[in-house]
N, C-alpha and C. Protein backbone atom coordinates (compact mmCIF):
# COMPACT_ATOMS: atom_id res chain seq x y z
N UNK A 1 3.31 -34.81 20.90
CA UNK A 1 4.15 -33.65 20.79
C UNK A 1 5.55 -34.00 21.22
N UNK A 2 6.58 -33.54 20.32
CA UNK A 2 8.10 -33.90 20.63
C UNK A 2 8.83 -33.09 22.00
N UNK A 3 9.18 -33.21 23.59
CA UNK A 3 9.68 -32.55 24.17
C UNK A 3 10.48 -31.38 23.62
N UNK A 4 10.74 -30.57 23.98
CA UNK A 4 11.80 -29.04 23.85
C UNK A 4 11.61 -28.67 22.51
N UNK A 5 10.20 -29.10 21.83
CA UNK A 5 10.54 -28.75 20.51
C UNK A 5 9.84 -27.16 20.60
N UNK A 6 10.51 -26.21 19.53
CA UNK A 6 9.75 -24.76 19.89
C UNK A 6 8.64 -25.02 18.51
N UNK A 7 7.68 -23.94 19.09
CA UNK A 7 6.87 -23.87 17.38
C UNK A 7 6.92 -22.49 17.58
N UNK A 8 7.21 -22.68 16.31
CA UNK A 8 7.12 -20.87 15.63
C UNK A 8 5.82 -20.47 15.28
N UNK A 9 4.93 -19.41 15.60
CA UNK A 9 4.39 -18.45 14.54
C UNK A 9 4.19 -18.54 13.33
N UNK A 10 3.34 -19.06 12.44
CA UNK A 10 3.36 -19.16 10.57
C UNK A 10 3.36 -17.26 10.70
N UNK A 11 4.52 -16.95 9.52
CA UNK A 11 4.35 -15.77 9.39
C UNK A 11 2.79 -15.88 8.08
N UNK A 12 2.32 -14.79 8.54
CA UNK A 12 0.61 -14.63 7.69
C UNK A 12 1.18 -13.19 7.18
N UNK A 13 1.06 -13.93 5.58
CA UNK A 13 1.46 -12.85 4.36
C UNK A 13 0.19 -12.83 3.55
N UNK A 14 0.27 -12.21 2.15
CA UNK A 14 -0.66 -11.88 1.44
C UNK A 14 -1.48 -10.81 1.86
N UNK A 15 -0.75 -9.59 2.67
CA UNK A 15 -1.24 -8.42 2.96
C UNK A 15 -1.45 -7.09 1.88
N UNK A 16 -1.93 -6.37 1.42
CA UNK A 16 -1.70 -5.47 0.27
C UNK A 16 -1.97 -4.07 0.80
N UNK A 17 -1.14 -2.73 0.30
CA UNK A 17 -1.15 -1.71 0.86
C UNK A 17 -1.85 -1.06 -0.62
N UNK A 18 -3.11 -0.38 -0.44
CA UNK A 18 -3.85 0.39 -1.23
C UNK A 18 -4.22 1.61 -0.92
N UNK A 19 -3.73 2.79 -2.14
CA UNK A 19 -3.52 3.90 -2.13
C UNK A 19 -5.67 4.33 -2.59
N UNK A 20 -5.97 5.01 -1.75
CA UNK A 20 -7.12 5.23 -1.62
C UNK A 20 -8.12 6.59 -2.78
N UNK A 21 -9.15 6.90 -3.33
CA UNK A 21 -9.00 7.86 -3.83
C UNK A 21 -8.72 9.39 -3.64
N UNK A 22 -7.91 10.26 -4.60
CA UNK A 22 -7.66 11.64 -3.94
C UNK A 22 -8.85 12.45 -4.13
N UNK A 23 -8.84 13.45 -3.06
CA UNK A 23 -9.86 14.22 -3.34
C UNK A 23 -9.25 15.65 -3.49
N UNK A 24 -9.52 16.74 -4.26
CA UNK A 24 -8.57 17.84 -4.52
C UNK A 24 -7.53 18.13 -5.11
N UNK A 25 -7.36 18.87 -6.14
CA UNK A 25 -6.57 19.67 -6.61
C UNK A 25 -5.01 19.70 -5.95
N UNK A 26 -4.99 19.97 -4.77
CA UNK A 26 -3.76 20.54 -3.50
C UNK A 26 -3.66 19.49 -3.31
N UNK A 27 -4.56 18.41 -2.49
CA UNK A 27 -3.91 16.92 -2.06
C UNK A 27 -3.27 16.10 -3.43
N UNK A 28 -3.69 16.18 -4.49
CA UNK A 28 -3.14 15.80 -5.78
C UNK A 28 -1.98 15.57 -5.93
N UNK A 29 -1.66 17.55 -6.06
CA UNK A 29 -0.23 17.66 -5.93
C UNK A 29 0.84 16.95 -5.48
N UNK A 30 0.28 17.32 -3.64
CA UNK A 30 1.08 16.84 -2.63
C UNK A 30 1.06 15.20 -2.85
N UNK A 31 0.29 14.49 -2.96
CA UNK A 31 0.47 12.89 -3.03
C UNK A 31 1.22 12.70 -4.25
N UNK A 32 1.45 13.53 -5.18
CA UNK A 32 2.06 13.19 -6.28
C UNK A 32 3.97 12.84 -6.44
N UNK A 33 3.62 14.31 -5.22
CA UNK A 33 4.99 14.51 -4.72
C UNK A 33 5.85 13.43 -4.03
N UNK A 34 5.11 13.11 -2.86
CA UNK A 34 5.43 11.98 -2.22
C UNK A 34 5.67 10.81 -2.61
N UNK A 35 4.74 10.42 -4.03
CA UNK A 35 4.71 9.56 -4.84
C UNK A 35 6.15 9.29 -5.73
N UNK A 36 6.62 10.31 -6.21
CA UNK A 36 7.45 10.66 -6.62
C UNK A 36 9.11 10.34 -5.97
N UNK A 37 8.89 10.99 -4.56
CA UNK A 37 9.95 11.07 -4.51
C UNK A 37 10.10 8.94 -3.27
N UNK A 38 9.07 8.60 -3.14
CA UNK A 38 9.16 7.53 -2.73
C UNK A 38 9.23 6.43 -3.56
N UNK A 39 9.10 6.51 -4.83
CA UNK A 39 9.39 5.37 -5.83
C UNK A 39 10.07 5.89 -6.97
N UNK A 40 10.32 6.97 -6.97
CA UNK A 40 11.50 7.36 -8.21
C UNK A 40 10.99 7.40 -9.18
N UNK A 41 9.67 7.49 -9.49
CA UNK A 41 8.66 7.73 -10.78
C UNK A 41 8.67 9.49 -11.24
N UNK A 42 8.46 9.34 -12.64
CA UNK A 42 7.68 10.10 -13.18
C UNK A 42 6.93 10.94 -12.69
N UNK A 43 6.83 12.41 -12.91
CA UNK A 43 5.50 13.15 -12.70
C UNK A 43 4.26 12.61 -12.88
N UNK A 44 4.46 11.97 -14.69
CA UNK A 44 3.47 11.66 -15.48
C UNK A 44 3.09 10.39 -14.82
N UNK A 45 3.91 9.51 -14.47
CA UNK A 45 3.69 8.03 -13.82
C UNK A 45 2.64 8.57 -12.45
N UNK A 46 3.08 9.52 -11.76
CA UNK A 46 2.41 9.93 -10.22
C UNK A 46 1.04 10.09 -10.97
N UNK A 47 0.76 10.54 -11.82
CA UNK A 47 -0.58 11.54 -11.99
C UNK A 47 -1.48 10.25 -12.41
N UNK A 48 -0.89 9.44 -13.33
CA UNK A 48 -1.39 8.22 -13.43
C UNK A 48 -2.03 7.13 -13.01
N UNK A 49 -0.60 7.25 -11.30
CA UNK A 49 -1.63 5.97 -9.82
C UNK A 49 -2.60 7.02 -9.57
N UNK A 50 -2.36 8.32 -9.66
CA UNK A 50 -3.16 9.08 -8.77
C UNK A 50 -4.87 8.72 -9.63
N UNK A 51 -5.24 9.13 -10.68
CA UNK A 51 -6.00 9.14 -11.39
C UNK A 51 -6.63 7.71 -11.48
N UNK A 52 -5.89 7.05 -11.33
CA UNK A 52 -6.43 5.28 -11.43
C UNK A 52 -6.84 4.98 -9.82
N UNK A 53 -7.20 5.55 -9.04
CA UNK A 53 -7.49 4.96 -7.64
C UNK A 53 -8.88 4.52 -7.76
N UNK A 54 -8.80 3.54 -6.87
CA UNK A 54 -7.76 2.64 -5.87
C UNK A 54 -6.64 2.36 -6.07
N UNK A 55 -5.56 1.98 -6.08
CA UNK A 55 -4.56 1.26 -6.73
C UNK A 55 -3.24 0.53 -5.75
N UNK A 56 -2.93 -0.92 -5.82
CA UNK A 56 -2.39 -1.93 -5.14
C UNK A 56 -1.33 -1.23 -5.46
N UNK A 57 -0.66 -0.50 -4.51
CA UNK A 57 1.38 -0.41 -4.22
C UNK A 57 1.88 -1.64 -3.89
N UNK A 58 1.46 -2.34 -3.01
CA UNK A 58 2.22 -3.13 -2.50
C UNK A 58 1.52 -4.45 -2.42
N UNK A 59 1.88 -5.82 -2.84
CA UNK A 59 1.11 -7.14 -2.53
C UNK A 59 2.18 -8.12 -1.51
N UNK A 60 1.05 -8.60 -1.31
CA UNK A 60 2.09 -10.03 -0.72
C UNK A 60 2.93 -9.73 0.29
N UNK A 61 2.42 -8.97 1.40
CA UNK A 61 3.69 -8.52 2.12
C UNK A 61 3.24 -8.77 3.97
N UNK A 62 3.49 -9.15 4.88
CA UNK A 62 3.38 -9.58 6.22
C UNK A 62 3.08 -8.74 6.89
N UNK A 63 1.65 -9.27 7.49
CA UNK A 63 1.27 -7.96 8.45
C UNK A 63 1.94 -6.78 8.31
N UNK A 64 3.27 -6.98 9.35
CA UNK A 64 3.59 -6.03 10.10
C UNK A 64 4.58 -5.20 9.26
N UNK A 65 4.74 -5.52 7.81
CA UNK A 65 5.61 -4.97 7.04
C UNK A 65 4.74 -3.86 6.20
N UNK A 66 3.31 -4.21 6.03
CA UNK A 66 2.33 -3.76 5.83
C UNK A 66 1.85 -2.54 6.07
N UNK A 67 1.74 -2.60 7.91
CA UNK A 67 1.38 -1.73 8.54
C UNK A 67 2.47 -0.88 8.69
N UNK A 68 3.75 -1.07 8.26
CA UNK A 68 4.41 -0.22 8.26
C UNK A 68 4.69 1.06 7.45
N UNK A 69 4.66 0.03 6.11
CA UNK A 69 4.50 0.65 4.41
C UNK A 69 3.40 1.89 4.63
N UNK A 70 2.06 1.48 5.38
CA UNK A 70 1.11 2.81 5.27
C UNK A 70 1.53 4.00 6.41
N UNK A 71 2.18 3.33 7.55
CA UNK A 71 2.58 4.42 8.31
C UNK A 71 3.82 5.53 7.97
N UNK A 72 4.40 4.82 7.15
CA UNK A 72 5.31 5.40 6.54
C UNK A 72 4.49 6.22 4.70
N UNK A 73 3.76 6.04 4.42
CA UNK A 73 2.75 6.15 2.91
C UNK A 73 2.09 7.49 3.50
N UNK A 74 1.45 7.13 4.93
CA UNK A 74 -0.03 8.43 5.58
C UNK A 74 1.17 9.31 6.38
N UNK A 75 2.24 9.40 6.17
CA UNK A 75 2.71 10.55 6.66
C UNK A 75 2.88 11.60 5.36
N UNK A 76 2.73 11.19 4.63
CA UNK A 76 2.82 11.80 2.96
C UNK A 76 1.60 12.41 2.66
N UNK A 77 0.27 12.09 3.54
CA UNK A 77 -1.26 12.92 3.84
C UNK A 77 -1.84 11.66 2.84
N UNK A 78 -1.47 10.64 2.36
CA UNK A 78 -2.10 9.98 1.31
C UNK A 78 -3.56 8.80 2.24
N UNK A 79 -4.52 8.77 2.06
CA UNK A 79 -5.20 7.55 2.45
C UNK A 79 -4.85 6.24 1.37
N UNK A 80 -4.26 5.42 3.18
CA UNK A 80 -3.56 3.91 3.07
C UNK A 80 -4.82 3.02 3.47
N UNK A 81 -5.33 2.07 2.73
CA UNK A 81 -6.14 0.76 3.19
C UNK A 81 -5.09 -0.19 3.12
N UNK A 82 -5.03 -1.09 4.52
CA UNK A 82 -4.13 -2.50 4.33
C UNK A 82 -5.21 -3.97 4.76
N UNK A 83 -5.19 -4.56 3.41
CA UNK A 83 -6.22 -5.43 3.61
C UNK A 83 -5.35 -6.73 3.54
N UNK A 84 -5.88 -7.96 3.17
CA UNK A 84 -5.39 -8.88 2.79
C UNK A 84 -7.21 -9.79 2.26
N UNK A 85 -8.48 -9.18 1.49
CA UNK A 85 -9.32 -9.35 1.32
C UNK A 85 -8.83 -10.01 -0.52
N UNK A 86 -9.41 -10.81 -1.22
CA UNK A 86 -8.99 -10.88 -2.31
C UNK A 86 -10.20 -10.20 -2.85
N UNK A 87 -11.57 -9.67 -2.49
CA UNK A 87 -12.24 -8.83 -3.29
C UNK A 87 -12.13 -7.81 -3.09
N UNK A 88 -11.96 -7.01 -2.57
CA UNK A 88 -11.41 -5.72 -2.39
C UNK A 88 -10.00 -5.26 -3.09
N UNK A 89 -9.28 -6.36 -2.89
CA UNK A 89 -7.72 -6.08 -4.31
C UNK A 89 -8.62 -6.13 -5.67
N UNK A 90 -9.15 -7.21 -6.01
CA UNK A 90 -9.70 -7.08 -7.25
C UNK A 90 -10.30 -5.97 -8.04
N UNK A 91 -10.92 -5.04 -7.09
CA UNK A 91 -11.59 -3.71 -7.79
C UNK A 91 -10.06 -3.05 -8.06
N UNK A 92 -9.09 -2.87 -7.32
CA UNK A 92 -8.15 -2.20 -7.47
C UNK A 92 -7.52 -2.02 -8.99
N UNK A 93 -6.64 -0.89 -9.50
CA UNK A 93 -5.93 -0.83 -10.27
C UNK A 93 -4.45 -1.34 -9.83
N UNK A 94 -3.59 -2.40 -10.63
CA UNK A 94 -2.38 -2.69 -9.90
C UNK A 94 -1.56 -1.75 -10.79
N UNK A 95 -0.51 -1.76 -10.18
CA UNK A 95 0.82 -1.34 -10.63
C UNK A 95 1.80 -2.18 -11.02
């Protein structure tokens, strides 16, 4: 080992934020909304992730950027899974 040398942390990516299925009429709405106004989509585009769940929002992204995306996603009432499993993305619908 080289004196004073620092080691960094490998940042550990390949995290994915998955929008979970809706249940209801009212939560629909409301996730649609959120959907909406957090990616600048379509009504028709919202009704679309909504209807296709599971579905990958987000890939490839670092822990903690991850866990952020859903804390910021589940204040919108939506169920967030953050995995980094490659069979569990696979069932998913991507975007």
């Amino acid at each position: 080992m080289i004196p004073n040398r620092r080691s960094f942390p490998e940042v550990e990516s390949g995290w994915s934020v998955i929008l979970n299925p809706v249940r209801g009429e009212l939560a629909k709405s409301e996730i649609a909304r959120h959907l909406i106004r957090t990616f600048s989509i379509s009504e028709e585009e919202a009704n679309y992730l909504i209807d296709n769940t599971p579905v990958v929002l987000f890939e490839d992204l670092v822990h903690e950027q991850a866990y952020k995306v859903k804390g910021y996603l589940a204040t919108g009432g939506m169920d967030i899974t953050v995995t980094n499993n490659p069979l569990q993305r696979r069932k998913c619908f991507k975007t």
